[in-house]
N, C-alpha and C. Protein backbone atom coordinates (compact mmCIF):
# COMPACT_ATOMS: atom_id res chain seq x y z
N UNK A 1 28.75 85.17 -87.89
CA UNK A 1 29.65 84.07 -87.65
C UNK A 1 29.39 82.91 -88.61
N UNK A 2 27.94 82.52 -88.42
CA UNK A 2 27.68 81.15 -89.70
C UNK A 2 27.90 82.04 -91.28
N UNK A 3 29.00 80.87 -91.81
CA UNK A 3 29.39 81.94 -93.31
C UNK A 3 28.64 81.22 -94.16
N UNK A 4 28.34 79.75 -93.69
CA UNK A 4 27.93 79.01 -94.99
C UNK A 4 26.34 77.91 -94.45
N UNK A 5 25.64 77.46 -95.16
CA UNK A 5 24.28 77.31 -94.66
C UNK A 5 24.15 76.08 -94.06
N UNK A 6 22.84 75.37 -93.12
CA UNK A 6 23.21 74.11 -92.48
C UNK A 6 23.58 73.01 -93.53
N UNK A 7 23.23 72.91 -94.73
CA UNK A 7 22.73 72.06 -95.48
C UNK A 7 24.28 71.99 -96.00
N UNK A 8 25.39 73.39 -96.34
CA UNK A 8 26.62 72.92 -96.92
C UNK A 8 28.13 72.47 -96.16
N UNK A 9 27.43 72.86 -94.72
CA UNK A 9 28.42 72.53 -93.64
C UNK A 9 27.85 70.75 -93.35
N UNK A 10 26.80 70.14 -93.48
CA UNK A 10 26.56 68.77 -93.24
C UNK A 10 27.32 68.14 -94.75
N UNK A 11 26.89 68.77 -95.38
CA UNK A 11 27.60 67.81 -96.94
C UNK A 11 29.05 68.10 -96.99
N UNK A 12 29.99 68.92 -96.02
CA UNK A 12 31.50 68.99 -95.98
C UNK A 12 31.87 68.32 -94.46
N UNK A 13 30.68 68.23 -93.80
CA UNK A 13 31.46 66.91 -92.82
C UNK A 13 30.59 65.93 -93.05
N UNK A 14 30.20 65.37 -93.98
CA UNK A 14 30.26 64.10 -94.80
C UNK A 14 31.01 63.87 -95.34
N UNK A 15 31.87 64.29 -96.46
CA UNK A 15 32.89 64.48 -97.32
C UNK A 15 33.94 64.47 -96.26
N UNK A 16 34.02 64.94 -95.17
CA UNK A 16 35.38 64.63 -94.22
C UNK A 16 35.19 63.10 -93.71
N UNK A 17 34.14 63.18 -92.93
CA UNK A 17 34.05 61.77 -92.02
C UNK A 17 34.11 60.54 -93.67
N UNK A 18 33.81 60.62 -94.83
CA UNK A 18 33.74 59.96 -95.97
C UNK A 18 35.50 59.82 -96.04
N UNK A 19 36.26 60.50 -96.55
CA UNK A 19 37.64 60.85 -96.51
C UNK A 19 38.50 59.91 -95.46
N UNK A 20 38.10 60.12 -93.83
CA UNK A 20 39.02 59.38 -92.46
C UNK A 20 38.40 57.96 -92.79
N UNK A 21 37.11 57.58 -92.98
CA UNK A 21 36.65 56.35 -93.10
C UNK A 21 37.68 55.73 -94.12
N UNK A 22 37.22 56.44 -95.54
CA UNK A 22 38.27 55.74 -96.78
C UNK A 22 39.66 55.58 -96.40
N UNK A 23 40.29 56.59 -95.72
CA UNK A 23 41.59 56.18 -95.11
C UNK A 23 42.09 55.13 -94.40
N UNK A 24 41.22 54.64 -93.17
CA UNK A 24 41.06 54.14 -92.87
C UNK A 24 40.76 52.49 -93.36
N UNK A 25 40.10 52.50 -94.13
CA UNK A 25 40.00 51.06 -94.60
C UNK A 25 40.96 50.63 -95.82
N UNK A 26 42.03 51.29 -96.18
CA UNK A 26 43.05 51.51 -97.03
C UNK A 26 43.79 51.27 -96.13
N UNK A 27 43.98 51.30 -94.79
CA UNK A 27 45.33 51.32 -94.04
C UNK A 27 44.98 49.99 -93.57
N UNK A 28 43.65 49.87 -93.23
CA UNK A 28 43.09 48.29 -92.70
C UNK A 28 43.90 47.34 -94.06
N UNK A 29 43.11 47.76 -95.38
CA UNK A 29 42.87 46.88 -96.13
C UNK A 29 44.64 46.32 -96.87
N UNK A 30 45.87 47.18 -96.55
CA UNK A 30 46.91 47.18 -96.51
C UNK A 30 47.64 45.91 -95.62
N UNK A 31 47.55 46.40 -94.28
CA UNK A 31 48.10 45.75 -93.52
C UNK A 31 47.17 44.33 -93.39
N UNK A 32 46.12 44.06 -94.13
CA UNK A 32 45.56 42.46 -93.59
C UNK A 32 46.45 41.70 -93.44
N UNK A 33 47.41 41.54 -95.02
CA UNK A 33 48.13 40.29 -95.36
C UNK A 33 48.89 40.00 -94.35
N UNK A 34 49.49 40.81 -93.47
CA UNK A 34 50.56 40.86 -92.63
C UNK A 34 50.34 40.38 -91.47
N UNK A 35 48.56 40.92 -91.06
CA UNK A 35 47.63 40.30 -89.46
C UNK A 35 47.59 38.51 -90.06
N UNK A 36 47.30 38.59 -91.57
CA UNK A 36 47.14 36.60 -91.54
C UNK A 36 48.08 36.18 -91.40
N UNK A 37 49.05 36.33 -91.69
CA UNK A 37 50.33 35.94 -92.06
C UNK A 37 50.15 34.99 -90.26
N UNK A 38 50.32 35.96 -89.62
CA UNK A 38 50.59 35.06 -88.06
C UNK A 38 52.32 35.75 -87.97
N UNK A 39 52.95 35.44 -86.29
CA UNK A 39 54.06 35.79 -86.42
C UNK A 39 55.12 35.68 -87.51
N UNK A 40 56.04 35.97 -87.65
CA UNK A 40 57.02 35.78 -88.42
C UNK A 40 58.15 35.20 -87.52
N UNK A 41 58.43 35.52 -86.55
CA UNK A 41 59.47 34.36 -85.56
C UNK A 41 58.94 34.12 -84.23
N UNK A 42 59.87 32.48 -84.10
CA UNK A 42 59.26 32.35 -82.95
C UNK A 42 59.35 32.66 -81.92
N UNK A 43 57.78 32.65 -81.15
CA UNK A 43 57.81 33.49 -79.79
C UNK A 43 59.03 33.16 -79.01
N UNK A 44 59.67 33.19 -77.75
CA UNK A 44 60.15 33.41 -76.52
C UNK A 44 59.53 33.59 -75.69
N UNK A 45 59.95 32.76 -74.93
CA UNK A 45 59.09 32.67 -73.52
C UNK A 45 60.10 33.47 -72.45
N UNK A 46 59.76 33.27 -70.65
CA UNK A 46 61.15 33.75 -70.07
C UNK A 46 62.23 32.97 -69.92
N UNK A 47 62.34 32.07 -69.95
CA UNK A 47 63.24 30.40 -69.85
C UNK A 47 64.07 30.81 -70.99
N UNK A 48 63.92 31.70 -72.14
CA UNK A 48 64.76 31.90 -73.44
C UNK A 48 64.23 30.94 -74.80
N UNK A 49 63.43 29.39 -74.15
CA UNK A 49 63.51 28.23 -75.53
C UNK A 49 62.45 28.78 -76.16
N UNK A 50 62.40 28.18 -77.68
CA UNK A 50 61.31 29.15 -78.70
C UNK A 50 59.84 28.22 -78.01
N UNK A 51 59.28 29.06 -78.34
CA UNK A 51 57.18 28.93 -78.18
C UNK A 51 57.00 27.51 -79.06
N UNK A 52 56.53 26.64 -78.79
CA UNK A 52 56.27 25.26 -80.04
C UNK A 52 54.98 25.66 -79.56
N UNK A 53 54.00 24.72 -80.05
CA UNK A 53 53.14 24.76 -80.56
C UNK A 53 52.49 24.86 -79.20
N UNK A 54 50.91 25.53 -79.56
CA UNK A 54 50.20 25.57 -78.40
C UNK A 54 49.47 24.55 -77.75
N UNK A 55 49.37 23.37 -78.48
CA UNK A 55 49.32 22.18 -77.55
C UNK A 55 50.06 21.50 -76.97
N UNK A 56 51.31 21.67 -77.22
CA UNK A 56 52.69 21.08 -76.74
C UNK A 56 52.84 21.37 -75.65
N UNK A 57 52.40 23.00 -75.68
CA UNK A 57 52.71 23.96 -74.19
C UNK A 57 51.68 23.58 -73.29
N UNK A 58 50.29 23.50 -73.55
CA UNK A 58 49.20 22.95 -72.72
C UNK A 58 49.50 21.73 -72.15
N UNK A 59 50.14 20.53 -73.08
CA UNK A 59 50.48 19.32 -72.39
C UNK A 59 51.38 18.81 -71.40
N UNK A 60 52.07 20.13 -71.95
CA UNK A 60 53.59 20.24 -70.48
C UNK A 60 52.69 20.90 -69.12
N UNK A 61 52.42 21.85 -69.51
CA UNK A 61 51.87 22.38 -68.23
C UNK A 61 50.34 21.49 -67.38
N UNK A 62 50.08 20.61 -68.19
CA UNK A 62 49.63 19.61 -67.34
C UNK A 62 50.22 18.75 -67.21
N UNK A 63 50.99 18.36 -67.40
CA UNK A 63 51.91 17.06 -66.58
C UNK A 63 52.89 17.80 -65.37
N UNK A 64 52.38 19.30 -65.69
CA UNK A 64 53.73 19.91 -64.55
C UNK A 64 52.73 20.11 -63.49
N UNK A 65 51.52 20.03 -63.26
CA UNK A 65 50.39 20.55 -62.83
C UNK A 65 50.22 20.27 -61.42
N UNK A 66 50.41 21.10 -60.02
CA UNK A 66 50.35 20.07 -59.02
C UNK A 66 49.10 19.15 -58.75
N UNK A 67 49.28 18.45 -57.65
CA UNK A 67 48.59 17.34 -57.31
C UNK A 67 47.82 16.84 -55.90
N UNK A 68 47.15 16.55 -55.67
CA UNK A 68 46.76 16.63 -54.13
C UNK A 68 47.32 15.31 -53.73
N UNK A 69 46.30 14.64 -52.74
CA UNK A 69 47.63 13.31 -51.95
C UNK A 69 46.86 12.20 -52.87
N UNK A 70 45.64 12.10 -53.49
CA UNK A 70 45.15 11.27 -54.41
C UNK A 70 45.72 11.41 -55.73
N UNK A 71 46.34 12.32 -55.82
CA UNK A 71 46.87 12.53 -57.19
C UNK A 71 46.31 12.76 -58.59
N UNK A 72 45.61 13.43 -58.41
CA UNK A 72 44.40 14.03 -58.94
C UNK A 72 44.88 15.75 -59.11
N UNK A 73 44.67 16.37 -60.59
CA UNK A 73 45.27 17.78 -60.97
C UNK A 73 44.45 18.33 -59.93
N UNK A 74 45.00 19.17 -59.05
CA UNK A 74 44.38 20.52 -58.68
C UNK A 74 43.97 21.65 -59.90
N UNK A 75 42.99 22.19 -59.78
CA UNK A 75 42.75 23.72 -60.23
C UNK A 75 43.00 24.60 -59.31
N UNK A 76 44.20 25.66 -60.06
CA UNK A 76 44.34 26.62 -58.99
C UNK A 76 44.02 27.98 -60.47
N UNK A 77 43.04 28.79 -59.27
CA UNK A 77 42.59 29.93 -59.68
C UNK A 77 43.27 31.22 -59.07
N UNK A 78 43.47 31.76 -59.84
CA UNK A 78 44.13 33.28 -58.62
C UNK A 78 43.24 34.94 -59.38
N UNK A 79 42.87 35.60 -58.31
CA UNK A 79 41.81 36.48 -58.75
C UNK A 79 42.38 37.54 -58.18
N UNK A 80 41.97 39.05 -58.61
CA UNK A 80 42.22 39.90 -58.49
C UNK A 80 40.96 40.86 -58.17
N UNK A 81 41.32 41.69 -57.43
CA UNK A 81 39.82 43.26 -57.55
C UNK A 81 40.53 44.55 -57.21
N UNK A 82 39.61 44.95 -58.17
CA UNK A 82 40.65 46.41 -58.01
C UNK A 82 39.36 47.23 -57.76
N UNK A 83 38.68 47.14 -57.35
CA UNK A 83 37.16 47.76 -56.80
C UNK A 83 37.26 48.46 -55.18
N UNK A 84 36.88 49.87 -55.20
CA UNK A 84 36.89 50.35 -54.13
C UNK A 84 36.12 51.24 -53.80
């Protein structure tokens, strides 16, 4: 069954795993420009209006933020478990 010796079957899956790696960082090294770039249009939210900036959105959603009777932001946390 073994046709060929340990020593030439390790140096042809080097030469493979060498090969998917190089591929690999050719497909990485391709698509970077496109990951910096950042979107190309703007997000949508569900409301339909475009995404502005991410502090804009943080500052709305604290002024929308409820309030207790002192008027003081609540933190509201909501948690999940999926453990059984």
């Amino acid at each position: 069954m073994k046709t060929k010796e340990p020593h030439h079957r390790r140096t042809h899956a080097l030469m493979v795993a060498s090969i998917i790696v190089a591929v690999i960082f050719v497909v990485w090294l391709i698509t970077l420009p496109f990951r910096l770039q950042g979107p190309a249009l703007p997000v949508s939210d569900t409301s339909g209006t475009t995404g502005g900036s991410n502090q804009t959105d943080l500052t709305a959603a604290a002024q929308n933020a409820p309030t207790d009777n002192s008027g003081a932001a609540q933190l509201q946390v909501s948690t999940t478990s999926v453990f059984q």
